[in-house]
N, C-alpha and C. Protein backbone atom coordinates (compact mmCIF):
# COMPACT_ATOMS: atom_id res chain seq x y z
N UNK A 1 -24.05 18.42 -5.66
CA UNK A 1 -23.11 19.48 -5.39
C UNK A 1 -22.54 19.96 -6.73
N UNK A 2 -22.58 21.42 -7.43
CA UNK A 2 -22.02 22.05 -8.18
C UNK A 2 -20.21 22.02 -8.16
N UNK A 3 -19.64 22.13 -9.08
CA UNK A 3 -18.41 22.13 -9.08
C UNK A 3 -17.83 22.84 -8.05
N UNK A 4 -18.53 24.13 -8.60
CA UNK A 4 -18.26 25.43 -7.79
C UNK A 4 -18.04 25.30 -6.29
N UNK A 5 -19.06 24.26 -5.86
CA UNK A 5 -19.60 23.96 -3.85
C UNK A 5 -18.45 23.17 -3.91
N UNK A 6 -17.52 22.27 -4.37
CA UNK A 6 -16.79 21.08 -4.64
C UNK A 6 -15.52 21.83 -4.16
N UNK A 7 -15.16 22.86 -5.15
CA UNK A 7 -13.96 23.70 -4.91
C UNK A 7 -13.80 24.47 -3.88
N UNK A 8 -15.10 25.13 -3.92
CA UNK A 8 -15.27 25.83 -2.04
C UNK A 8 -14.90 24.54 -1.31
N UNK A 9 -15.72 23.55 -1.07
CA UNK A 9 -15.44 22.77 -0.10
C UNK A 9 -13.82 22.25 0.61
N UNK A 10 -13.16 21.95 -0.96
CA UNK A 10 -11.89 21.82 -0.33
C UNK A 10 -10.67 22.97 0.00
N UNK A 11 -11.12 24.15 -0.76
CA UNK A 11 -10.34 25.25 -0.31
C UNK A 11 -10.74 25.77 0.89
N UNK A 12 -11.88 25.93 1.40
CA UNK A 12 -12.42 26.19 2.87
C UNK A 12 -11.62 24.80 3.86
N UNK A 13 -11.68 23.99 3.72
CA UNK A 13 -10.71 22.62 4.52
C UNK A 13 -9.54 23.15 4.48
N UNK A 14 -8.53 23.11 2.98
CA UNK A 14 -7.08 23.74 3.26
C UNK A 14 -6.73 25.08 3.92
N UNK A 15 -7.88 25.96 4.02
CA UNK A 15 -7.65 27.26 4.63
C UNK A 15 -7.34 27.21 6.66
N UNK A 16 -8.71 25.82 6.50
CA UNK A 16 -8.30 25.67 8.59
C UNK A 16 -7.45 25.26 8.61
N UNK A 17 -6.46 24.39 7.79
CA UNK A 17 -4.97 24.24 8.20
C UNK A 17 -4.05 24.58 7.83
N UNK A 18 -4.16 26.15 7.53
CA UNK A 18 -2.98 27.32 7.95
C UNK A 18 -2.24 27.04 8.82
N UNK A 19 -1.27 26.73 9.48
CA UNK A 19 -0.34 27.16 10.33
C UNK A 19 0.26 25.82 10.86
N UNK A 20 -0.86 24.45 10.27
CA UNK A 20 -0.10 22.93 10.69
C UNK A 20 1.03 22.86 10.12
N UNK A 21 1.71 22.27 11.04
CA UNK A 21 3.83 22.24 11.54
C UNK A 21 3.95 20.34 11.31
N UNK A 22 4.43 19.94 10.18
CA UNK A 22 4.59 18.47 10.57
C UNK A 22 5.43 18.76 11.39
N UNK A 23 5.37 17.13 12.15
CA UNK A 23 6.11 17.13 13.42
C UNK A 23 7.62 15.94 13.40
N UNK A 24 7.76 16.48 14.32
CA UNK A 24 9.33 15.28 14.76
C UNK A 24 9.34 13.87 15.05
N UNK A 25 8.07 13.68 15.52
CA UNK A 25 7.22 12.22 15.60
C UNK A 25 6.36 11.97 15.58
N UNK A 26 6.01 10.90 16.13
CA UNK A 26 4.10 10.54 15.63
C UNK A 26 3.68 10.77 17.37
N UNK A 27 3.58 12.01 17.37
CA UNK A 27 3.25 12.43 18.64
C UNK A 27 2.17 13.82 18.48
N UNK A 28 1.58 14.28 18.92
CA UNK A 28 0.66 15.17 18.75
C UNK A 28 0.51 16.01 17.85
N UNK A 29 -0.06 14.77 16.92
CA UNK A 29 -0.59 15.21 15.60
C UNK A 29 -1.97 15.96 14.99
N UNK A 30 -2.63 16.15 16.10
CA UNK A 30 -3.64 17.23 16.19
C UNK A 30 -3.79 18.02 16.27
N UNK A 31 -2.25 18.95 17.32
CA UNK A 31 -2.24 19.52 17.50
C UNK A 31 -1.30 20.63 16.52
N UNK A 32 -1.96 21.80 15.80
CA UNK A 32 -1.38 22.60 14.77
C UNK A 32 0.10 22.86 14.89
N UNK A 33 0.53 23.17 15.95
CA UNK A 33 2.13 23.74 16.18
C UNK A 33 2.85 22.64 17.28
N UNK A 34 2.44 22.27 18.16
CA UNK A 34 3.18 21.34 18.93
C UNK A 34 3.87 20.26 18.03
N UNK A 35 5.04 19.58 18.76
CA UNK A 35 6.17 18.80 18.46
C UNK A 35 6.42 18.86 17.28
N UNK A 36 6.77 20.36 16.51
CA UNK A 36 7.19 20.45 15.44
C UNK A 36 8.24 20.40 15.23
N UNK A 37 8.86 19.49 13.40
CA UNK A 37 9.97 19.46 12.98
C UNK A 37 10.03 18.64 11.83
N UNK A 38 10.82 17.76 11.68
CA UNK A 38 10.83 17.74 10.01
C UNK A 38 11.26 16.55 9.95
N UNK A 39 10.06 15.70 11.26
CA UNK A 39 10.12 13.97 10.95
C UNK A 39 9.32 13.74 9.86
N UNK A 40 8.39 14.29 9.11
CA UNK A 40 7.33 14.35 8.21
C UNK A 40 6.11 13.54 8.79
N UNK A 41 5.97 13.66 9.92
CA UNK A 41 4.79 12.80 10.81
C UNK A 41 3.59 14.20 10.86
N UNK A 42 2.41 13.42 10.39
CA UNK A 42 1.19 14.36 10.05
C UNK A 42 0.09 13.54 10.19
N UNK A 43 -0.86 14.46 10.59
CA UNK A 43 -2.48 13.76 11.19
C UNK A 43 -2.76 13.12 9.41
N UNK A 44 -2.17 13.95 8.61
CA UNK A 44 -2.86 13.61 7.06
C UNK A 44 -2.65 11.85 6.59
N UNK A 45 -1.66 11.77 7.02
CA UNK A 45 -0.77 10.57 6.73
C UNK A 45 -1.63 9.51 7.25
N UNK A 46 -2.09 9.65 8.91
CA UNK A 46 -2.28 9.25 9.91
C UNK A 46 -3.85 8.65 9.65
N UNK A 47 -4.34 9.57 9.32
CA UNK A 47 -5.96 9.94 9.01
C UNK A 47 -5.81 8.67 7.75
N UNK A 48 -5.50 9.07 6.29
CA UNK A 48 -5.31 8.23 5.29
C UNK A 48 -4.97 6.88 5.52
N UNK A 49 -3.69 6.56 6.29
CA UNK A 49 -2.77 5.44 6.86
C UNK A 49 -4.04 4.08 7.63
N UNK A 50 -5.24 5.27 8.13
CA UNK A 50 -6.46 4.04 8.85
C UNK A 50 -7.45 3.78 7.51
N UNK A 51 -7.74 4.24 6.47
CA UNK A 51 -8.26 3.80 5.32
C UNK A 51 -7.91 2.59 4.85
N UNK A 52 -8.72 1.41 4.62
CA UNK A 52 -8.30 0.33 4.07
C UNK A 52 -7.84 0.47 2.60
N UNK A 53 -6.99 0.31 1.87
CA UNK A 53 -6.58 0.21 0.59
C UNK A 53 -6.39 1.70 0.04
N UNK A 54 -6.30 2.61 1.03
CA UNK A 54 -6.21 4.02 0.08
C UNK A 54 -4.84 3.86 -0.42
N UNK A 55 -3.89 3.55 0.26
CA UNK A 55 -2.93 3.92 -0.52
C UNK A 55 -2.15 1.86 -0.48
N UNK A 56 -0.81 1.92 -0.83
CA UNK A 56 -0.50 0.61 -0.85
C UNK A 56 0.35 0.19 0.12
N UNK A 57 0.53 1.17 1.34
CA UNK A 57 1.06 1.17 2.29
C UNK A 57 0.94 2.28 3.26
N UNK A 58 1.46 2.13 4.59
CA UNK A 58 1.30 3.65 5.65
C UNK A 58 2.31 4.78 4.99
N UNK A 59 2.05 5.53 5.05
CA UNK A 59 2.30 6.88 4.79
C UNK A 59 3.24 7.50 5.48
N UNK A 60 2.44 7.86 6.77
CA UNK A 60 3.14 8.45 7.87
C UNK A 60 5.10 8.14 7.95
N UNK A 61 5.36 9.63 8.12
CA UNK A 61 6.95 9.54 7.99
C UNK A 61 7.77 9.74 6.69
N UNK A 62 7.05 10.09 5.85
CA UNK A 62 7.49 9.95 4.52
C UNK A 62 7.21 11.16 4.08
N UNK A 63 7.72 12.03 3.46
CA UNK A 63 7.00 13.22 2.29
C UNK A 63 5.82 13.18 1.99
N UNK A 64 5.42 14.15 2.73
CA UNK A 64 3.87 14.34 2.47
C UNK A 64 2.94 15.68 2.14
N UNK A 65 3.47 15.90 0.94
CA UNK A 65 3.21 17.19 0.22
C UNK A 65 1.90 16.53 -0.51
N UNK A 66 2.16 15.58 -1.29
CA UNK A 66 1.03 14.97 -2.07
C UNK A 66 -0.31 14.63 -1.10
N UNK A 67 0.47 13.89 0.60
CA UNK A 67 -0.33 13.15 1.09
C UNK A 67 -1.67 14.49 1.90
N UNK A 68 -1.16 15.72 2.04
CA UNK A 68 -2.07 16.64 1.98
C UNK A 68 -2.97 16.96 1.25
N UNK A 69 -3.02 16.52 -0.17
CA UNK A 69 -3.85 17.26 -1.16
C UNK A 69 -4.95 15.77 -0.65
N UNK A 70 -4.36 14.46 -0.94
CA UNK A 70 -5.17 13.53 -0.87
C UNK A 70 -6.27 13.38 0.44
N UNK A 71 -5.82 14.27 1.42
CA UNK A 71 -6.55 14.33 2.46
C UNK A 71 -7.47 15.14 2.23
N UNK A 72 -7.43 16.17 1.53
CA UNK A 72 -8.62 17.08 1.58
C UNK A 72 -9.68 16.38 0.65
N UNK A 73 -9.38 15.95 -0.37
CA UNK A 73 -10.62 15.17 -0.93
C UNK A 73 -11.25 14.06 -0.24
N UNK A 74 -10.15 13.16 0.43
CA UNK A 74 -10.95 12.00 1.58
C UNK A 74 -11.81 13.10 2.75
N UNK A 75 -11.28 13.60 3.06
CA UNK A 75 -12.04 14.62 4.15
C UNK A 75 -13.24 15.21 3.65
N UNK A 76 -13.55 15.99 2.15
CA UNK A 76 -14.17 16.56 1.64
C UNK A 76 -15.51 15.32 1.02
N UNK A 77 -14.93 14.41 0.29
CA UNK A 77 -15.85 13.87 -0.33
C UNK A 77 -15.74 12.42 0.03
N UNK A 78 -15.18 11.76 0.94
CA UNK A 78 -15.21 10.23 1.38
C UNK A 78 -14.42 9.55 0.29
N UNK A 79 -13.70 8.08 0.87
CA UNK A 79 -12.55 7.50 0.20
C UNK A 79 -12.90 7.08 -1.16
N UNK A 80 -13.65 6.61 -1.50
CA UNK A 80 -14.19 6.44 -3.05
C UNK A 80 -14.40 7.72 -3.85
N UNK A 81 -15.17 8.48 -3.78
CA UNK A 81 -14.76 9.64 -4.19
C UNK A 81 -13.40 10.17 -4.49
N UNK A 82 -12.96 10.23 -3.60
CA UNK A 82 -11.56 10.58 -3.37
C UNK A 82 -10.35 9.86 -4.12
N UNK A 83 -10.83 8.64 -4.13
CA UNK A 83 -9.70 8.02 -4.89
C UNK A 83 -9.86 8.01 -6.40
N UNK A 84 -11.40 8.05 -6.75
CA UNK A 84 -11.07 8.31 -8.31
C UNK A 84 -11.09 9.79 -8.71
N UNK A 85 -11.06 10.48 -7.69
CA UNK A 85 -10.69 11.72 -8.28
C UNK A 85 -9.14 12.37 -8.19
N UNK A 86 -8.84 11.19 -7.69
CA UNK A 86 -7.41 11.34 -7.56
C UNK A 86 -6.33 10.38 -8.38
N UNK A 87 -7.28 9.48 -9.52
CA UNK A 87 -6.92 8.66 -10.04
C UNK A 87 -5.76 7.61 -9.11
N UNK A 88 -6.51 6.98 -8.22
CA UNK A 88 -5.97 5.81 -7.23
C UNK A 88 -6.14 4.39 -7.63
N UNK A 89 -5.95 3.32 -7.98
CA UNK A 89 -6.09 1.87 -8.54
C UNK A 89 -7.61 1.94 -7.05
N UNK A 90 -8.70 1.19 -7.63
CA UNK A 90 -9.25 1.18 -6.34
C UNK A 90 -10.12 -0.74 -6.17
């Protein structure tokens, strides 16, 4: 894969989730706009949070501005990938 396909890849991913609402709880997190509010509960968190060793603890519930970007590269290019391109202890 060219750089170029690399960058498409994850800007085409952040583009389908236009309009995702973190939510108020860890309750329907799939769904783009339902149980929205500003528990910081997100499929991203959620998704990452089942990875063994991605991060050094669960996520979910916490500020997750960062934990978005890290999702699109696990999503885009799988957790090894992802973590050294995200400079992660791995």
């Amino acid at each position: 894969m060219t750089e170029q396909q690399a960058i498409s890849k994850v800007l085409n991913l952040a583009r389908q989730e236009i309009g995702y609402r973190e939510k108020a709880s860890n309750s329907q997190l799939d769904n783009k706009t339902a149980n929205a509010g500003s528990g910081n509960w997100t499929k991203y968190a959620r998704d990452l949070d089942s990875v063994t060793n991605f991060y050094n603890g669960a996520k979910n519930g916490w500020p997750w501005c960062d934990v978005f970007v890290d999702w699109l590269f696990y999503k885009s290019f799988g957790a090894a990938e992802a973590m050294q391109i995200l400079c992660q202890p791995q």
